[in-house]
Protein backbone atom coordinates (compact mmCIF):
# COMPACT_ATOMS: atom_id res chain seq x y z
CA UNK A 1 125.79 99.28 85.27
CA UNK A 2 125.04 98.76 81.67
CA UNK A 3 122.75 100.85 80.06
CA UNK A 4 118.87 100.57 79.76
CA UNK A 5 118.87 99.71 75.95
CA UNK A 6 121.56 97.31 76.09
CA UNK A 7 119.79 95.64 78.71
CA UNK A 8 116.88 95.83 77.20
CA UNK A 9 118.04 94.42 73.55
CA UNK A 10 119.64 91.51 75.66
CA UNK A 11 116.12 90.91 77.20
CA UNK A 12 114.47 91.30 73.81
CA UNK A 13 117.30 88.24 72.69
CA UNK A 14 116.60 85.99 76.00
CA UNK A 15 112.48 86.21 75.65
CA UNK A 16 113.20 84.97 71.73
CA UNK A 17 115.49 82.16 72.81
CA UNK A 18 112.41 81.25 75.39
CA UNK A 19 109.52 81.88 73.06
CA UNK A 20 108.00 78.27 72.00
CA UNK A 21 107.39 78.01 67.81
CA UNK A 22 103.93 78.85 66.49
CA UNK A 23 104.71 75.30 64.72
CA UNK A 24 104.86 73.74 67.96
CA UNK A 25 101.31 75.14 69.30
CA UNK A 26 99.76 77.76 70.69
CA UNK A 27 97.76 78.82 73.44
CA UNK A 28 93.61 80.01 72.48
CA UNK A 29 92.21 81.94 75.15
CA UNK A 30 88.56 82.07 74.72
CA UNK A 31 86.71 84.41 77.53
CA UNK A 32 83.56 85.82 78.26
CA UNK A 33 83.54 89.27 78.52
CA UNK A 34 80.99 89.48 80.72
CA UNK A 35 82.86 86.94 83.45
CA UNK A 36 86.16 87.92 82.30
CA UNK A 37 88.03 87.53 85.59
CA UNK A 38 86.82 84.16 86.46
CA UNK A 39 86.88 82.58 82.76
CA UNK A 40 90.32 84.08 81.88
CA UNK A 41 91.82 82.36 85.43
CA UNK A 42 90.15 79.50 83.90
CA UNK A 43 91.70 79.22 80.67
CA UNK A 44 95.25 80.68 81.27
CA UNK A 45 95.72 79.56 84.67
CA UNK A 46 93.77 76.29 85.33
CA UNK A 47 93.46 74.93 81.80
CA UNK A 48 96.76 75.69 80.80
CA UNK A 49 99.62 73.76 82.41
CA UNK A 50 103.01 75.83 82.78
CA UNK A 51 105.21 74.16 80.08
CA UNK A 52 102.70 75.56 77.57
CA UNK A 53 103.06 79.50 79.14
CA UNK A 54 105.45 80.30 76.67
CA UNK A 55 103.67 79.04 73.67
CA UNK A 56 102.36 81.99 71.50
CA UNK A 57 98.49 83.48 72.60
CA UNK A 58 95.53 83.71 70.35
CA UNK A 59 92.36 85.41 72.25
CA UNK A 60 88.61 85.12 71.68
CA UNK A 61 85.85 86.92 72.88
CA UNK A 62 83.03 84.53 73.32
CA UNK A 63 79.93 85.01 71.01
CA UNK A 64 81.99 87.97 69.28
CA UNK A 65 83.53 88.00 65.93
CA UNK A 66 86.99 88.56 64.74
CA UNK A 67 89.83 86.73 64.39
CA UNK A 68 92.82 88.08 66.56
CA UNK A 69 95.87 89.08 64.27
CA UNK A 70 96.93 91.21 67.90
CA UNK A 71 94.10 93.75 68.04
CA UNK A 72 92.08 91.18 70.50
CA UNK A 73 94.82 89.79 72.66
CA UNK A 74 95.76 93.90 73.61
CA UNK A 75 92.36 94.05 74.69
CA UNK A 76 92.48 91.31 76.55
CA UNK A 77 95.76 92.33 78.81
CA UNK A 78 94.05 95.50 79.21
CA UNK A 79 90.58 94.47 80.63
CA UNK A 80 92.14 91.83 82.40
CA UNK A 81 94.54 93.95 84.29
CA UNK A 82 91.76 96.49 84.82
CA UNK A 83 89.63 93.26 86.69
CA UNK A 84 92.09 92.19 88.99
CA UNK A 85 93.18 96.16 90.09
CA UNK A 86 89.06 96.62 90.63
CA UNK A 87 88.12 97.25 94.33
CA UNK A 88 85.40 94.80 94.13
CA UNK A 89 88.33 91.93 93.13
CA UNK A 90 89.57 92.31 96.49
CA UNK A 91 93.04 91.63 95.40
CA UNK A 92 95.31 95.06 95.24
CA UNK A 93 95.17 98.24 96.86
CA UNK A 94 95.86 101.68 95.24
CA UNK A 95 98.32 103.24 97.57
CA UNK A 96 97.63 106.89 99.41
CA UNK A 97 99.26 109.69 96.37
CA UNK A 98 98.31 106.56 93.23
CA UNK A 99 101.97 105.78 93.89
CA UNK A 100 100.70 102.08 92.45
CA UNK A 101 98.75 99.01 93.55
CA UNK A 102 99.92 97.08 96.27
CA UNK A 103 98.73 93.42 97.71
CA UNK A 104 95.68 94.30 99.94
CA UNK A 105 95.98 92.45 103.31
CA UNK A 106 92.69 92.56 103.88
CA UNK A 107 91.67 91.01 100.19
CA UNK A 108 91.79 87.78 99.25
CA UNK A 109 89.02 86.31 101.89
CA UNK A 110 86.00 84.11 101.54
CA UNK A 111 82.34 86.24 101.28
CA UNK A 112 78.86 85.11 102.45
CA UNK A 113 76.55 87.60 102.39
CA UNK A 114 78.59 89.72 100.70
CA UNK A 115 81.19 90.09 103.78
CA UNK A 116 84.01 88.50 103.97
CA UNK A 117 85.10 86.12 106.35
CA UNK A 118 88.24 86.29 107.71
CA UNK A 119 90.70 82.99 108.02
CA UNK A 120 92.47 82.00 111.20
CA UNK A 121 95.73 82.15 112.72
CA UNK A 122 98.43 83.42 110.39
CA UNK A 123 96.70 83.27 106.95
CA UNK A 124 94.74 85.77 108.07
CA UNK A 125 91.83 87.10 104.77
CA UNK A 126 94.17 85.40 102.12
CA UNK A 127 92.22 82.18 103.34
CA UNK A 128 90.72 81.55 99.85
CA UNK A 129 92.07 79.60 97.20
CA UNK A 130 90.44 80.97 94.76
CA UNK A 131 91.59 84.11 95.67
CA UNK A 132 95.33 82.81 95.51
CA UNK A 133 94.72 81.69 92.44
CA UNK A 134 93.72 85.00 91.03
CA UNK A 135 97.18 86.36 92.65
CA UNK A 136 99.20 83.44 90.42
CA UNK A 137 96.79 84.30 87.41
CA UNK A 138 98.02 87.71 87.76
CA UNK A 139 101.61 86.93 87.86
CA UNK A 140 101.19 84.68 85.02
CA UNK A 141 99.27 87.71 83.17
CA UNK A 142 102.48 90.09 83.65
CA UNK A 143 104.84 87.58 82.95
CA UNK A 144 103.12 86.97 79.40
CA UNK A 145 102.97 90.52 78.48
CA UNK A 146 106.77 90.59 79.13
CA UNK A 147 107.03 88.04 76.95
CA UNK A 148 104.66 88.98 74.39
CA UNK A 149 105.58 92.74 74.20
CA UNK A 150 102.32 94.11 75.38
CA UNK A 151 101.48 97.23 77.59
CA UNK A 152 99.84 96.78 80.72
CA UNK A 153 97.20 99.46 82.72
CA UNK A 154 99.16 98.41 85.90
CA UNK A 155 101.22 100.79 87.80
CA UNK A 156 102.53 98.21 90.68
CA UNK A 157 104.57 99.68 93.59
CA UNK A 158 108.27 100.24 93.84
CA UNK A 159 108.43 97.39 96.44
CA UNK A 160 106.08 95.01 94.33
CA UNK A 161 108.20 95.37 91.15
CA UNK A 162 111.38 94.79 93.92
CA UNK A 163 110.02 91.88 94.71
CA UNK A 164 109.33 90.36 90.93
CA UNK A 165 112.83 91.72 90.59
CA UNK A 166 114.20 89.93 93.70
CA UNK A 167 115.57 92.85 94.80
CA UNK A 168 116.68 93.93 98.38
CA UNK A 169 113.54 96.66 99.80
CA UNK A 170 115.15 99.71 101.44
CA UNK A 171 112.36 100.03 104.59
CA UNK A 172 112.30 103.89 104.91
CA UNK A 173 112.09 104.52 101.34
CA UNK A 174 110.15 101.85 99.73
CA UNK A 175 107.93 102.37 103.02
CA UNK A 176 107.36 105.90 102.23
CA UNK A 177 106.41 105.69 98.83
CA UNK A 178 104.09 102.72 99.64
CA UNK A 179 102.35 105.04 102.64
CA UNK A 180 104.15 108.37 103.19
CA UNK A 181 101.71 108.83 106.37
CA UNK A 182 102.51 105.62 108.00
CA UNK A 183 105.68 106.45 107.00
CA UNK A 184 105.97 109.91 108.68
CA UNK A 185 104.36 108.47 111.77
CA UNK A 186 106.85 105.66 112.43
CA UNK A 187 109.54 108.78 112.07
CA UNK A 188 107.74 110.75 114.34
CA UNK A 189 107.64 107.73 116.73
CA UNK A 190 111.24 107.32 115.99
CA UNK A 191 112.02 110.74 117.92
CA UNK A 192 109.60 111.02 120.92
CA UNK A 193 110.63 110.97 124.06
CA UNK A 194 109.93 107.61 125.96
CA UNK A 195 106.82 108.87 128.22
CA UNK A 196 105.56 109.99 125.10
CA UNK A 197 105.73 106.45 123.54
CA UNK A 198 104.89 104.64 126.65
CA UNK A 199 101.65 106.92 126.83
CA UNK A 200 100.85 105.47 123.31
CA UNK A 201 99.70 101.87 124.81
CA UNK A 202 101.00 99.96 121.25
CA UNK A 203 102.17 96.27 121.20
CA UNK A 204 103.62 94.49 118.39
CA UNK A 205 100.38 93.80 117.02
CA UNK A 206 99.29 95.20 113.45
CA UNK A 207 95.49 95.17 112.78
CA UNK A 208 94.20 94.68 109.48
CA UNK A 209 90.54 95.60 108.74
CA UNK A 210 88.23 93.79 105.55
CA UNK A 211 89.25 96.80 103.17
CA UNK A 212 86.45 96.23 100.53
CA UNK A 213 83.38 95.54 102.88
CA UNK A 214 84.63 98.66 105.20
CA UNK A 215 84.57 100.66 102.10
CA UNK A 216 81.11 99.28 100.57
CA UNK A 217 79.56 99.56 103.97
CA UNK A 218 80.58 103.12 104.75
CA UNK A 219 80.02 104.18 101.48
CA UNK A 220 76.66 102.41 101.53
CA UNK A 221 75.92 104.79 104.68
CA UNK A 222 76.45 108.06 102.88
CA UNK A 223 80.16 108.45 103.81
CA UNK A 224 83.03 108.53 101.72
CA UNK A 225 86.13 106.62 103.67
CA UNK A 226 89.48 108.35 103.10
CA UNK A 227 92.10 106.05 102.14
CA UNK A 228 93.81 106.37 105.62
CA UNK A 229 90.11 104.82 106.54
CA UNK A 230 90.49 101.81 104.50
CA UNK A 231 94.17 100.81 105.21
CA UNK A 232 95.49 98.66 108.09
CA UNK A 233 96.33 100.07 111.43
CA UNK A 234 99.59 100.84 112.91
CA UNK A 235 99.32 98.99 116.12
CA UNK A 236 97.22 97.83 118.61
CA UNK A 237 96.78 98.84 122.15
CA UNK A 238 99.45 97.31 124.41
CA UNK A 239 97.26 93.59 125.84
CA UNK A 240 94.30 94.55 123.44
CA UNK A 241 95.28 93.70 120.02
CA UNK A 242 93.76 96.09 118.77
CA UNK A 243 93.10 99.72 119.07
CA UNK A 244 94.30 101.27 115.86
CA UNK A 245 92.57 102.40 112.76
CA UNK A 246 93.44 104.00 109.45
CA UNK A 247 97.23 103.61 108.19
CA UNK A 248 98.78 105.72 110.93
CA UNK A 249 98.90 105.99 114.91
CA UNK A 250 95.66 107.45 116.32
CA UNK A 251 97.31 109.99 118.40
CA UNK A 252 94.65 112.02 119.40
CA UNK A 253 95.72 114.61 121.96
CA UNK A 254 99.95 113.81 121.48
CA UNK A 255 100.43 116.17 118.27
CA UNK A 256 99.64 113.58 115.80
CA UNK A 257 101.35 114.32 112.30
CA UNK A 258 98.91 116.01 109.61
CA UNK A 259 96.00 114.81 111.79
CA UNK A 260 93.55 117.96 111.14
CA UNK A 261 90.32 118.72 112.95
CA UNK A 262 88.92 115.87 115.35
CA UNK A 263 85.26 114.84 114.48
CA UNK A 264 82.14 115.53 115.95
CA UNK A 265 80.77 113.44 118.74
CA UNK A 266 78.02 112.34 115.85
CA UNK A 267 80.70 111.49 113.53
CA UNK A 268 82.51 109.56 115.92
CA UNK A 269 80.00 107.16 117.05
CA UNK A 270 78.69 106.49 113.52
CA UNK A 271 82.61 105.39 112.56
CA UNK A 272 82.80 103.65 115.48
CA UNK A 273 79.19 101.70 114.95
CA UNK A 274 80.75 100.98 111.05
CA UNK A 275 84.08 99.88 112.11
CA UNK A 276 82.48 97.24 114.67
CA UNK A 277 80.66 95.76 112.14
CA UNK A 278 83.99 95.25 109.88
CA UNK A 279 85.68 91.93 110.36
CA UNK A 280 89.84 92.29 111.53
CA UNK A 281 92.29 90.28 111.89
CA UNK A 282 95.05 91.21 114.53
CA UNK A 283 98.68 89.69 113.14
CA UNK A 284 101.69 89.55 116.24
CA UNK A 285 104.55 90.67 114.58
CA UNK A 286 106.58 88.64 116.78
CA UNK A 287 105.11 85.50 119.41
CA UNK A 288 103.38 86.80 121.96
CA UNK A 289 103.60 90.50 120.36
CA UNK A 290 99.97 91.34 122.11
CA UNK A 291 101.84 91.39 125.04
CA UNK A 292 104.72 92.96 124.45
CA UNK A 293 104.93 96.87 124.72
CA UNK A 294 106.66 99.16 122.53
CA UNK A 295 108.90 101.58 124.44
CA UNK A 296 111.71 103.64 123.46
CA UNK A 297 114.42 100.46 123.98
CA UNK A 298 112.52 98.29 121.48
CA UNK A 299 110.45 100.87 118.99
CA UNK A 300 113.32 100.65 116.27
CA UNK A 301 112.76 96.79 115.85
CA UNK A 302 108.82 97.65 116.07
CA UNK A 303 109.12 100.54 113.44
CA UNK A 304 111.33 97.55 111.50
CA UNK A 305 109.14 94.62 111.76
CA UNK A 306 105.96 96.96 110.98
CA UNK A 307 107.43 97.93 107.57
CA UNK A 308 108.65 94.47 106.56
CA UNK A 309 105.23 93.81 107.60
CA UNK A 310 103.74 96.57 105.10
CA UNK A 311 106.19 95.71 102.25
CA UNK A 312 105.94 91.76 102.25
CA UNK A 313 105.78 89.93 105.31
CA UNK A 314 102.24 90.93 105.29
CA UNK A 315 100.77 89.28 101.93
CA UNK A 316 103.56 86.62 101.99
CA UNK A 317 101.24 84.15 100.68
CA UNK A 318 99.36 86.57 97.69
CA UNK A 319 103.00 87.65 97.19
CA UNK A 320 104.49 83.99 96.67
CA UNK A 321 101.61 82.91 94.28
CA UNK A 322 101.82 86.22 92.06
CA UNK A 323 105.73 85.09 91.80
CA UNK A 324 105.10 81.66 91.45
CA UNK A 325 102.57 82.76 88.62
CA UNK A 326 105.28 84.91 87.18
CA UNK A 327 108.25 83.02 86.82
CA UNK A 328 106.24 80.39 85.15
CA UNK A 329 106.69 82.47 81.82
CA UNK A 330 109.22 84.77 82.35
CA UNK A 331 112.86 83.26 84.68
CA UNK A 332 113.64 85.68 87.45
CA UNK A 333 117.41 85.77 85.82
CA UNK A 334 116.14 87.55 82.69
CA UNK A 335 114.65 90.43 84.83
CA UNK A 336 117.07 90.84 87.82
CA UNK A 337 119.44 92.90 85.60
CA UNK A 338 116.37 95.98 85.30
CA UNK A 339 116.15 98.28 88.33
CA UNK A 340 112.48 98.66 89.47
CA UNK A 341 112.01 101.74 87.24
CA UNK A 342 112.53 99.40 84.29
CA UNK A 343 110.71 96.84 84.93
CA UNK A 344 107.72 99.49 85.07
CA UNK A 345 108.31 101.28 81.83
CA UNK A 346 108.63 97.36 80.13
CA UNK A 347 105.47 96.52 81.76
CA UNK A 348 103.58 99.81 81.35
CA UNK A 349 105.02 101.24 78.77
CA UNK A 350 105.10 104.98 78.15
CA UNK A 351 102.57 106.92 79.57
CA UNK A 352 102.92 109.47 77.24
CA UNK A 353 101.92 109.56 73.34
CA UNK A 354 105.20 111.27 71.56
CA UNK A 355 102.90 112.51 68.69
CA UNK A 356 105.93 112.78 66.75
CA UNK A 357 107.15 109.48 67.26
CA UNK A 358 103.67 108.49 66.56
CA UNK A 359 103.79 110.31 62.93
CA UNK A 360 107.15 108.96 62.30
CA UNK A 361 106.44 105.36 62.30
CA UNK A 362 103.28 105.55 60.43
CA UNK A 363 102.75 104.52 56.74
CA UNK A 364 100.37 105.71 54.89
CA UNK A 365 98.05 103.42 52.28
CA UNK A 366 95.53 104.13 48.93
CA UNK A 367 95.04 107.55 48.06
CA UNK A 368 96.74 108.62 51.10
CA UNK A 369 100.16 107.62 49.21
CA UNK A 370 98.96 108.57 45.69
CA UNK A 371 100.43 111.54 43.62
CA UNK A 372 103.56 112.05 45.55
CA UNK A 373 101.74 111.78 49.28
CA UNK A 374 102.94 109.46 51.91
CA UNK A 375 106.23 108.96 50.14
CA UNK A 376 109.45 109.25 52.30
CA UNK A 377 111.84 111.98 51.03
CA UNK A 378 115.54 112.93 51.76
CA UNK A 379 115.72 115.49 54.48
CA UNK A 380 115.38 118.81 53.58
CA UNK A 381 114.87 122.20 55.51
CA UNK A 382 111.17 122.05 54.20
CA UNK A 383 108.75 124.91 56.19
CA UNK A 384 106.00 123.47 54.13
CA UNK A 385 103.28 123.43 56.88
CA UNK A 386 101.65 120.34 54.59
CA UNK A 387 104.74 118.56 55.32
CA UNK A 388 106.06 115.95 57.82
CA UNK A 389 108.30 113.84 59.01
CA UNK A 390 108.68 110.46 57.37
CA UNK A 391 109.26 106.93 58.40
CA UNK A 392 112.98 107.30 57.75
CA UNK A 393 113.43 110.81 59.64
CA UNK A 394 112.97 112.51 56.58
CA UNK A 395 110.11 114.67 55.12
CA UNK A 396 107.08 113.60 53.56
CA UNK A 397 104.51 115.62 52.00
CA UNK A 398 101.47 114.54 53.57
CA UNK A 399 97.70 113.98 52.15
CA UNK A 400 95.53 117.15 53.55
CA UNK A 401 93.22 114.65 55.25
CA UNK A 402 96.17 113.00 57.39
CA UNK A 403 97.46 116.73 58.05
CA UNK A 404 94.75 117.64 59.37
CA UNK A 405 94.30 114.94 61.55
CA UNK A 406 97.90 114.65 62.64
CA UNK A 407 97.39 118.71 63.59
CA UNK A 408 94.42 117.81 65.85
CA UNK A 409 96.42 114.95 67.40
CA UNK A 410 99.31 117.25 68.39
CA UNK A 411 97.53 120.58 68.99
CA UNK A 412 93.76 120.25 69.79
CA UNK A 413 93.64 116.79 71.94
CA UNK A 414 95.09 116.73 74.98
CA UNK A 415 96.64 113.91 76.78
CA UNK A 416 94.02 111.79 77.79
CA UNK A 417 92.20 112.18 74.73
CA UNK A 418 95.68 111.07 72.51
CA UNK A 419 95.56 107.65 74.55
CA UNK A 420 91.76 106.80 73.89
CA UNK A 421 92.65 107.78 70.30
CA UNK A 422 95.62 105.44 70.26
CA UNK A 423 93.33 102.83 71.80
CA UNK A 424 91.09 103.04 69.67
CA UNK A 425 93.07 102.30 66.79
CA UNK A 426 95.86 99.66 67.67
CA UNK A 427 94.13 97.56 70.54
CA UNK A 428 96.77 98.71 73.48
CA UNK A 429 96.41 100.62 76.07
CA UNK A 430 100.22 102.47 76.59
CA UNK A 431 102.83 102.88 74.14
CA UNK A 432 105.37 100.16 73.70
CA UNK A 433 108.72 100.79 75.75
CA UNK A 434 110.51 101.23 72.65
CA UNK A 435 108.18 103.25 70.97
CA UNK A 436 105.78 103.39 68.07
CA UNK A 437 108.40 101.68 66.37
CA UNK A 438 107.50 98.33 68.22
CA UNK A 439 103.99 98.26 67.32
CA UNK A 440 103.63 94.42 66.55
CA UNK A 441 101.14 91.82 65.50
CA UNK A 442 100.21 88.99 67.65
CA UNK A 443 103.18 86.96 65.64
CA UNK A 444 105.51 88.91 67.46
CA UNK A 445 105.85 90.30 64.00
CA UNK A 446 106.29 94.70 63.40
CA UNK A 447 103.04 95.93 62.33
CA UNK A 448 103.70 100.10 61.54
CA UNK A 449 100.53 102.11 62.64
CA UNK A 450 98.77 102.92 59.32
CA UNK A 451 96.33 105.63 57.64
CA UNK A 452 94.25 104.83 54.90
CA UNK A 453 90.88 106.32 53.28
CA UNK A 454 88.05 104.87 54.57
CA UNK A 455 85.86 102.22 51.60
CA UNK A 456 82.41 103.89 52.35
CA UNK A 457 81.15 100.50 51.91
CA UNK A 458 82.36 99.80 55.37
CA UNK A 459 82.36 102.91 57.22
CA UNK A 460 78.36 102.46 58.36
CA UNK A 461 78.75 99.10 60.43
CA UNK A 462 75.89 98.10 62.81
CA UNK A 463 77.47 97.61 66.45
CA UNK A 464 80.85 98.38 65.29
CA UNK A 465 83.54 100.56 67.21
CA UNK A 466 82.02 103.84 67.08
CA UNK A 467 78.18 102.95 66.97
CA UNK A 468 77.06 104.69 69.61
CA UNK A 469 79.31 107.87 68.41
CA UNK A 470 77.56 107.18 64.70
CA UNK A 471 74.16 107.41 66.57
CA UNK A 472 74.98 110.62 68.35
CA UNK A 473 76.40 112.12 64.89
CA UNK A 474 73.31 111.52 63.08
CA UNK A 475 71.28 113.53 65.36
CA UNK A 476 73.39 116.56 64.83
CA UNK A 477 72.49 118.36 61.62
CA UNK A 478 75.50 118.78 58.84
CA UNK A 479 77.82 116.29 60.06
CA UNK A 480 79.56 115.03 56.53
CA UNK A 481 77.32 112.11 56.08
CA UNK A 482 77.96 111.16 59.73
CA UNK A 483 81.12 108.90 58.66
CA UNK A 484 83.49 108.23 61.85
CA UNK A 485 86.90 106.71 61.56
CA UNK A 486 87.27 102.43 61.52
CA UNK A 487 89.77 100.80 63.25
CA UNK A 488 91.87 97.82 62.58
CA UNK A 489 93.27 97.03 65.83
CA UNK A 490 94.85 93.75 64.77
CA UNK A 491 96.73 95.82 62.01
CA UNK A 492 97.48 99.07 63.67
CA UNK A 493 95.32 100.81 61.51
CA UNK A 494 92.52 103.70 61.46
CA UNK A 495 90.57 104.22 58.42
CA UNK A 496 89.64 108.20 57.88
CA UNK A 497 86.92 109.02 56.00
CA UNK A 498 87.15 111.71 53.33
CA UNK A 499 85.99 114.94 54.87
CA UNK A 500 86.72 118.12 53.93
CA UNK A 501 87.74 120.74 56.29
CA UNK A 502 90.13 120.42 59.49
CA UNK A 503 86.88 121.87 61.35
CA UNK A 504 84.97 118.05 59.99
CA UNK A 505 88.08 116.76 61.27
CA UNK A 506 87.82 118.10 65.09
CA UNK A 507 84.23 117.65 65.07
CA UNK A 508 84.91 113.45 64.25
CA UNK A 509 86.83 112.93 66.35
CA UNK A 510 85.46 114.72 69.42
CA UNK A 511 82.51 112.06 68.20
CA UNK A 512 84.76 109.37 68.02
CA UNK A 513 86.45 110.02 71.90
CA UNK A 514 82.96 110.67 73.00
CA UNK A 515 81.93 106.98 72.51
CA UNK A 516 82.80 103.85 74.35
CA UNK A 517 85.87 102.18 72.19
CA UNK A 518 85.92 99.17 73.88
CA UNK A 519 84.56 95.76 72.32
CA UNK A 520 85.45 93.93 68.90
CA UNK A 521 82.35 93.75 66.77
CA UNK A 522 82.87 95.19 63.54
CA UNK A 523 83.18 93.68 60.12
């Protein structure tokens, strides 16, 4: 098998040769932020028609201001990912362990009331179009940010990203990292003697409960569902249908696997007055699988069908719109030579910020690059601790100001706090695959990240990024006249203003994280 970056600079060649000219249009995406789910489906998805998927994307904000050089269209993929992975979309499921967002089986359904209303027969709650469409919106979305290099907040599942890839499933392990307790259940299933599984009462019947109402109703009632709570069931009772609940076997008195302390009688009755109300839907995984008992000659095919069920068979029509949605921009041959693993680092990107690679691939503007600063230099064996590396691999001598802050990004912010700061000033949510390196515009062109002083001019803008952080520094006394870094998101770059101590510094920008850096309203 080839190598990741071999494949990868053959995919980078193949999404070039399929990119449409700017000269020969381009799409504009203008949404409302406030609707954003239901206006971006709109415009990409029922608006656009698929020959035009792979025409370059401008994106709008409507009744904001900017024009979108990149900085607005990373925004976009970002809060629109983050809408369709919200519970209250209905649409994907984070799995027990955040091993990724699956397909919910119990999404996609029509509401009234605010419940949802299950379909019939074997469409089960995917009974809404709309819903569907959402699910080919979404494959559309990652199938654009393939092909227009941007990070996505999506961590799918190893046997979602197999199926984009249209690659064979292995049951037992894709199953386990989907739901290692269903998982260890069917195993423990797999190796009990037959009375033991004949005292069980299942049927090939899988029971799927309305996962956002169950978890909006019991939360509503004080509770606070586990996720075994809000997941299908393993089986139903043998002629019932039904039976199950949770994501495993209830095997209450057989030696159930990790099941802890039963509840009380109270407990009990309250779940079992909250479950009633929740609309199911009972799927036969084969005809006439209510009536057909699992026993020790048949529980391999049940344990078999159950996790083709789980993986696929379950959310086969979600599933086929998402790929229909996908392939539209990006040909399944381009991906099928990635293993899943690679499809999720070109999707996601790094989750990691290399602060290194970060400083690298950074240029450095005005008086930041005046009087020797900012200037790449042959390698030497510097120790000058006002030195660093430069955009060549080199050493730079570096303007105090961007020391300072480069020594706060390495040493004093941790993780989390290094990708709201990296938000903050390019637009995107993870690092490219390839690293800072591939920071681009929304051309498709490079764009390095940049430093430059702040024009004080600027820095004070009314409902900018960083207002509310401005209005929080101005109530605390000797803050250096309250300036807060700019960014330029559709350039990569941060403007720092000219303070003078790396204690000013780490006071900024704890200011600056503390604030919401979301939105594009700034001159």
């Amino acid at each position: 098998m080839a190598p990741f970056r071999e494949k990868h600079l053959w995919f980078e060649t193949q999404l070039d040769r399929i990119q449409i000219p700017w000269s020969r249009g381009h799409i504009t995406l203008l949404v409302d932020r406030a609707d954003l789910l239901e206006s971006s489906v709109e415009k990409l998805l029922r608006a656009t028609p698929p020959r035009k998927m792979r025409q370059w994307m401008r994106v709008g904000f409507a009744g904001e201001t900017g024009v979108d050089v990149g900085g607005l269209e990373r925004e976009f993929f970002s809060l629109a990912a983050q809408a369709l992975l919200a519970p209250e979309a209905g649409l994907f499921l984070l799995t027990p362990g955040s091993a990724g967002y699956r397909i919910d089986p119990a999404g996609g359904g029509e509401f009234e009331g605010g419940c949802p209303v299950p379909g019939s027969g074997s469409v089960g709650f995917w009974s809404s179009e709309a819903s569907l469409e959402k699910m080919e919106f979404a494959g559309r979305l990652l199938g654009k940010a393939l092909l227009e290099r941007q990070s996505l907040p999506a961590l799918l599942t190893p046997s979602l990203l197999k199926h984009l890839l249209q690659a064979p499933l292995l049951l037992s392990a894709d199953l386990a990292a989907l739901d290692p307790e269903l998982h260890r259940h069917l195993e423990w299933l797999l190796n009990q003697p037959a009375e033991v599984v004949d005292a069980l009462d299942l049927d090939f019947t899988v029971t799927t409960a309305a996962t956002s109402f169950y978890a909006m109703d019991h939360e509503a009632e004080g509770g606070a569902p586990s996720q075994k709570d809000r997941l299908p069931s393993f089986g139903g009772g043998a002629g019932g249908g039904g039976g199950g609940s949770g994501s495993g076997v209830e095997l209450e008195g057989l030696g159930n696997p990790g099941q802890g302390g039963g509840k009380s009688g109270g407990e009990k009755s309250k779940l079992a007055a909250a479950k009633a109300a929740v609309p199911v839907v009972v799927y036969e995984l084969v005809p006439g699988g209510a009536s057909v008992p699992v026993t020790a000659a048949n529980r391999l095919e049940y344990v078999r069908l159950l996790s083709q069920w789980h993986l696929g068979s379950g959310v086969a029509a979600p599933l086929s719109r998402l790929l229909e949605g996908f392939y539209t921009v990006v040909p399944p041959d381009l991906v099928t030579v990635f293993d899943y693993a690679e499809l999720e680092f070109l999707l996601c990107g790094s989750q990691t910020v290399d602060v290194e690679d970060w400083r690298r691939h950074t240029d450095y503007h005005g008086d930041f690059a005046r009087d020797g600063y900012g200037q790449p230099e042959e390698p030497n064996s510097s120790d000058d601790p006002e030195a660093g590396r430069g955009a060549a691999g080199g050493v730079q001598k570096l303007h105090p100001v961007c020391q300072w802050f480069w020594d706060a990004v390495e040493h004093e912010l941790d993780e989390a706090e290094r990708s709201l700061l990296f938000q903050f000033a390019t637009g995107a949510c993870r690092v490219p695959a390839q690293g800072f390196k591939a920071l681009q515009r929304n051309d498709g062109k490079y764009q390095r990240f940049t430093l430059e002083p702040a024009d004080p001019a600027r820095m004070r803008v009314p409902g900018g990024r960083g207002a509310a952080a401005q209005a929080a520094a101005e109530a605390r006394e000797g803050c250096l006249a309250c300036h807060l870094p700019t960014s330029h998101t559709c350039f990569n770059r941060l403007d720092l203003p000219a303070i003078r101590s790396r204690g000013e510094l780490r006071e900024m920008l704890e200011l600056l994280l503390a604030a919401d850096v979301g939105g594009f309203d700034m001159a």
